[in-house]
C-alpha atoms as a PDB file:
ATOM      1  CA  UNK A   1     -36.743 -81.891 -60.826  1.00  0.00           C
ATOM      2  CA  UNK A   2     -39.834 -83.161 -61.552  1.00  0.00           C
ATOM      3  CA  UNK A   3     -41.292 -84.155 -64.860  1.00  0.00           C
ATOM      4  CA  UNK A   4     -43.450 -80.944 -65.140  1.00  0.00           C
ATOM      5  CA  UNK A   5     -40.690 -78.471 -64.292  1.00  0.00           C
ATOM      6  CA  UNK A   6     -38.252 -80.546 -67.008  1.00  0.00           C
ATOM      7  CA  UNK A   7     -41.323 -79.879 -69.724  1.00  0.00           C
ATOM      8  CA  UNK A   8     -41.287 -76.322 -68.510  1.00  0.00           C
ATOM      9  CA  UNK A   9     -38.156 -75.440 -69.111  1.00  0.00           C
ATOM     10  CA  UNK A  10     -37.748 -77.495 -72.413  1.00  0.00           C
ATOM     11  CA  UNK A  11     -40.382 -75.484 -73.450  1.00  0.00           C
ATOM     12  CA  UNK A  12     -38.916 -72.375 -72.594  1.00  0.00           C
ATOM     13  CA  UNK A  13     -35.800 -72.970 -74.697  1.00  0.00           C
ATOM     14  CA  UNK A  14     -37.856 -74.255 -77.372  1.00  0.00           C
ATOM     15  CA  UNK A  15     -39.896 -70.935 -77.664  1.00  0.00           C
ATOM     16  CA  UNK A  16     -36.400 -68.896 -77.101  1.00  0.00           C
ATOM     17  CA  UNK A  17     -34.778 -71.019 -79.810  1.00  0.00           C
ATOM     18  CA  UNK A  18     -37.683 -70.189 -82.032  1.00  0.00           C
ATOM     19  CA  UNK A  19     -37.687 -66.701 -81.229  1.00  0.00           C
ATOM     20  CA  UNK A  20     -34.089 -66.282 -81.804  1.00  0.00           C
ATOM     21  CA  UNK A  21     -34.611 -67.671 -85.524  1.00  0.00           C
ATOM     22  CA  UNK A  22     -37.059 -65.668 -86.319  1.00  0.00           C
ATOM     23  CA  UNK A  23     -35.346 -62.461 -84.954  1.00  0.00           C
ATOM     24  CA  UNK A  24     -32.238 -63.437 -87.368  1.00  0.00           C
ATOM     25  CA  UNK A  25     -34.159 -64.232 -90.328  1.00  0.00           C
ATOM     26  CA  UNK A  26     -35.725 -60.867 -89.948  1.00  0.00           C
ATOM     27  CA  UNK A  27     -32.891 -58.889 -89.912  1.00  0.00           C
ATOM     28  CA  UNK A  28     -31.662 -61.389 -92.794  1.00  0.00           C
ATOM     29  CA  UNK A  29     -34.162 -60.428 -94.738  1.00  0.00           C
ATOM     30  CA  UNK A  30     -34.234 -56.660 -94.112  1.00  0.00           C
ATOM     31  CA  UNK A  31     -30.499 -56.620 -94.949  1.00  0.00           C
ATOM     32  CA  UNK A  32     -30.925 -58.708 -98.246  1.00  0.00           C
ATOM     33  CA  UNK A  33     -33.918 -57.385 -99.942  1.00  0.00           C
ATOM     34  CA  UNK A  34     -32.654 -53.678 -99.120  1.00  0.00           C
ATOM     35  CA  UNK A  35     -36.718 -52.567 -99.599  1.00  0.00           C
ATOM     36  CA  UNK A  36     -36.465 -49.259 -96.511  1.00  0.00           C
ATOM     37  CA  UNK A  37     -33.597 -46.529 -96.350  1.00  0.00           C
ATOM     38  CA  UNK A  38     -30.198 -46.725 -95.052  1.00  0.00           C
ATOM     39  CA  UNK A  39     -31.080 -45.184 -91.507  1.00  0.00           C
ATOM     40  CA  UNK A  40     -34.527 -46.965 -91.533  1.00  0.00           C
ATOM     41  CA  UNK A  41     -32.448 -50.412 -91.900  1.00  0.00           C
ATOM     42  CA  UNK A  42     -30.213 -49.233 -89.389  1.00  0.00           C
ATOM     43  CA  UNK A  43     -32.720 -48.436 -86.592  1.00  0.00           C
ATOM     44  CA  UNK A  44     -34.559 -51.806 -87.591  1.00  0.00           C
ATOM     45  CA  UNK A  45     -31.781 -54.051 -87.581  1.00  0.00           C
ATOM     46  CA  UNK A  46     -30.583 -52.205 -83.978  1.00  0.00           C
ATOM     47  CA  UNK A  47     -33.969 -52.781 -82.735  1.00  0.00           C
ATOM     48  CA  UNK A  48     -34.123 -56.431 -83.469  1.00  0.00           C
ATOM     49  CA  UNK A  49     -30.595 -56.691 -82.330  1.00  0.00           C
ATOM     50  CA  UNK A  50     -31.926 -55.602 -79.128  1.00  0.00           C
ATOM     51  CA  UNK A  51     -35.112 -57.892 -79.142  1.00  0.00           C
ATOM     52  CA  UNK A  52     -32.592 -60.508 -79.598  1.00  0.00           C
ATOM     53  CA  UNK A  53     -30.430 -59.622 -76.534  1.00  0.00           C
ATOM     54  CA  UNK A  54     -33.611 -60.011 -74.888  1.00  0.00           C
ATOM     55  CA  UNK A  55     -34.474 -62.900 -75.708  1.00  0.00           C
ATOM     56  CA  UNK A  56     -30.949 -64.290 -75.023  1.00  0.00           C
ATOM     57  CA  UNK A  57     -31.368 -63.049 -71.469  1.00  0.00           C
ATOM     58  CA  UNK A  58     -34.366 -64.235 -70.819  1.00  0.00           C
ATOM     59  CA  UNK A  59     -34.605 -67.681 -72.330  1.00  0.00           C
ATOM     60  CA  UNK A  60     -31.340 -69.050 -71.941  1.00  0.00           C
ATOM     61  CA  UNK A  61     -29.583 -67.263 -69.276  1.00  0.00           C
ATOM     62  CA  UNK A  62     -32.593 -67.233 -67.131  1.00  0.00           C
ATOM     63  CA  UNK A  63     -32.520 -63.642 -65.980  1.00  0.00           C
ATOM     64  CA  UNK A  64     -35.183 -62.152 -63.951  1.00  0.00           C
ATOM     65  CA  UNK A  65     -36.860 -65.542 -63.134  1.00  0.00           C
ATOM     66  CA  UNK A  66     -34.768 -65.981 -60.100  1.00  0.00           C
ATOM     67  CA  UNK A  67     -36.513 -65.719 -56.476  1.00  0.00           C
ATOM     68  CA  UNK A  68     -36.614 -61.930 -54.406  1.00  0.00           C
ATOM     69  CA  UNK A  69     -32.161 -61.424 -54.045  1.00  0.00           C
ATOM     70  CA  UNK A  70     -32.082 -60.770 -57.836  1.00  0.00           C
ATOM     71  CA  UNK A  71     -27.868 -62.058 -57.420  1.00  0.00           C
ATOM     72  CA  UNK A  72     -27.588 -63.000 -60.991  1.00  0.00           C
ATOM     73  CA  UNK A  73     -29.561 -59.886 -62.565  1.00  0.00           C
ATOM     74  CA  UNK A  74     -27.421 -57.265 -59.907  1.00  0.00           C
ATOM     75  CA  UNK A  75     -24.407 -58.929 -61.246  1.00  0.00           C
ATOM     76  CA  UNK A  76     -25.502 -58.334 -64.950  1.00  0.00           C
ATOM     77  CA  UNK A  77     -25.949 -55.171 -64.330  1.00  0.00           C
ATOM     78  CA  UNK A  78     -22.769 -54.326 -62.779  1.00  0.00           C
ATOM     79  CA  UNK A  79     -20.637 -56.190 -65.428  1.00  0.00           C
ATOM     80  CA  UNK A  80     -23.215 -54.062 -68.243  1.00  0.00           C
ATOM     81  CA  UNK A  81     -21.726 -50.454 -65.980  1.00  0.00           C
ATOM     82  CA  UNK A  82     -17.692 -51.906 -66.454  1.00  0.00           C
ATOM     83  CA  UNK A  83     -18.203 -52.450 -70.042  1.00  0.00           C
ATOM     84  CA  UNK A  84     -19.556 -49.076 -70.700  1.00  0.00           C
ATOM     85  CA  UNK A  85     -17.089 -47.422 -68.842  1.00  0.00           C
ATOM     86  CA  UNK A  86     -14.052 -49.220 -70.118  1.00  0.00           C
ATOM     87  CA  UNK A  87     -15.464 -48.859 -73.966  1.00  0.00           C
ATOM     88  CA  UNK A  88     -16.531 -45.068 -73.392  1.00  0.00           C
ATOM     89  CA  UNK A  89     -13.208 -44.360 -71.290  1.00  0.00           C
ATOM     90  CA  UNK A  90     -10.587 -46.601 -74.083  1.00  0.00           C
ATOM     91  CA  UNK A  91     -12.888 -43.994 -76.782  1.00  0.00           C
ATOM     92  CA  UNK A  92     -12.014 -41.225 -74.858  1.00  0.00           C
ATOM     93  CA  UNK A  93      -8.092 -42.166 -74.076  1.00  0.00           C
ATOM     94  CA  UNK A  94      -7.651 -42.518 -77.791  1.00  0.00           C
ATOM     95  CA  UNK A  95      -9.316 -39.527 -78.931  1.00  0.00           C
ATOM     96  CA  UNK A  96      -7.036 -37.478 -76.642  1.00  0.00           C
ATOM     97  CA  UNK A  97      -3.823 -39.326 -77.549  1.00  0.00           C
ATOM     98  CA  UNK A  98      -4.590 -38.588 -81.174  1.00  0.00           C
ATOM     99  CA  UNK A  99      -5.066 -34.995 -80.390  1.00  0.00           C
ATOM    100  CA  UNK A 100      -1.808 -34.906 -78.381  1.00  0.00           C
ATOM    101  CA  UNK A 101       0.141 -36.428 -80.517  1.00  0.00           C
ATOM    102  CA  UNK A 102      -0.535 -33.964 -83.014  1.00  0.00           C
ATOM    103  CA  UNK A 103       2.950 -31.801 -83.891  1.00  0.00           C
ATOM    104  CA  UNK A 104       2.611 -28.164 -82.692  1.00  0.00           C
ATOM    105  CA  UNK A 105       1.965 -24.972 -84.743  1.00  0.00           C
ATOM    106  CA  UNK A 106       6.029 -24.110 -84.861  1.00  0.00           C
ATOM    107  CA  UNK A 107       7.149 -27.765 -85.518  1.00  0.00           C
ATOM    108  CA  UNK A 108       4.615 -28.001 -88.574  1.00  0.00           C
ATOM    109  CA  UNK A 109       6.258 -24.747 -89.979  1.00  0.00           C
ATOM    110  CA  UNK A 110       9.905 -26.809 -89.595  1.00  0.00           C
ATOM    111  CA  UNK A 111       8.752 -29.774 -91.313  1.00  0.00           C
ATOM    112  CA  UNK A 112       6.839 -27.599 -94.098  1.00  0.00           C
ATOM    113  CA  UNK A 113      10.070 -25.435 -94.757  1.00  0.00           C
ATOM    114  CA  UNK A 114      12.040 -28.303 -94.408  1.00  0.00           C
ATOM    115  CA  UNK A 115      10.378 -30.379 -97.115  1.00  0.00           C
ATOM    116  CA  UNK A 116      10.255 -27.505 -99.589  1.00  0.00           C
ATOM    117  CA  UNK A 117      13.520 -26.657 -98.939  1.00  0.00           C
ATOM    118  CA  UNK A 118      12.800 -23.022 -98.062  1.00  0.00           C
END
C-alpha cells in the first residue's frame, strides 16, 4: 500500500469514527432530554439507528467500495434475507404454538366445573 492509500483509508475511519459519535450522542440526547413525543422519539431514534448501520457498513466494513463482482455486498445481502426469515418464521412458529396449545372449548368447561366443584 502506498502512503496515499494508508492516509486514505485512515481518513475514512476517522470520519466513520466521528460520524458514529455523533449519531450516538444524538440519540443520547433525544432519549435524555425527552423534549418530542413518545412515537416522534421512536421514529427518530430508529432513523438514526439506521444512519448508524450505515455508517457501520460503509466505513468500517467497507461495503460497496469493492471493484464490479460486488462478492462481499451479495453476501450481505443474502445473510440480511436468512435473518429475516428465521426471525419472521421463529415469530410465526411461536405465535401458532401459543394458539395450539390453548385447551379446547369442552376441556375449559372440565377444568371450570372442576375448580368450582360443580
Amino acid at each position: 500500500m502506498s502512503k496515499l492509500e494508508l492516509t486514505r483509508s485512515r481518513n475514512a475511519y476517522i470520519i466513520g469514527f466521528v460520524l458514529s459519535i455523533l449519531l450516538t450522542l444524538t440519540s443520547f440526547y433525544l432519549v435524555q432530554h425527552d423534549k418530542f413525543s413518545h412515537s416522534l422519539l421512536i421514529g427518530s431514534v430508529a432513523a438514526l439507528a439506521l444512519a448508524q448501520f450505515g455508517v457501520q457498513m460503509f466505513f468500517f466494513l467497507h461495503l460497496g467500495q469493492e471493484p464490479k463482482p460486488r462478492l462481499k455486498l451479495a453476501t450481505f445481502w443474502f445473510m440480511l434475507l436468512v435473518v429475516v426469515i428465521v426471525v419472521v418464521g421463529s415469530l410465526w412458529i411461536m405465535n401458532n404454538l401459543n394458539y395450539n396449545m390453548m385447551a379446547s372449548p369442552e376441556q375449559m368447561n372440565e377444568y371450570m366445573h372442576s375448580q368450582d366443584g360443580l
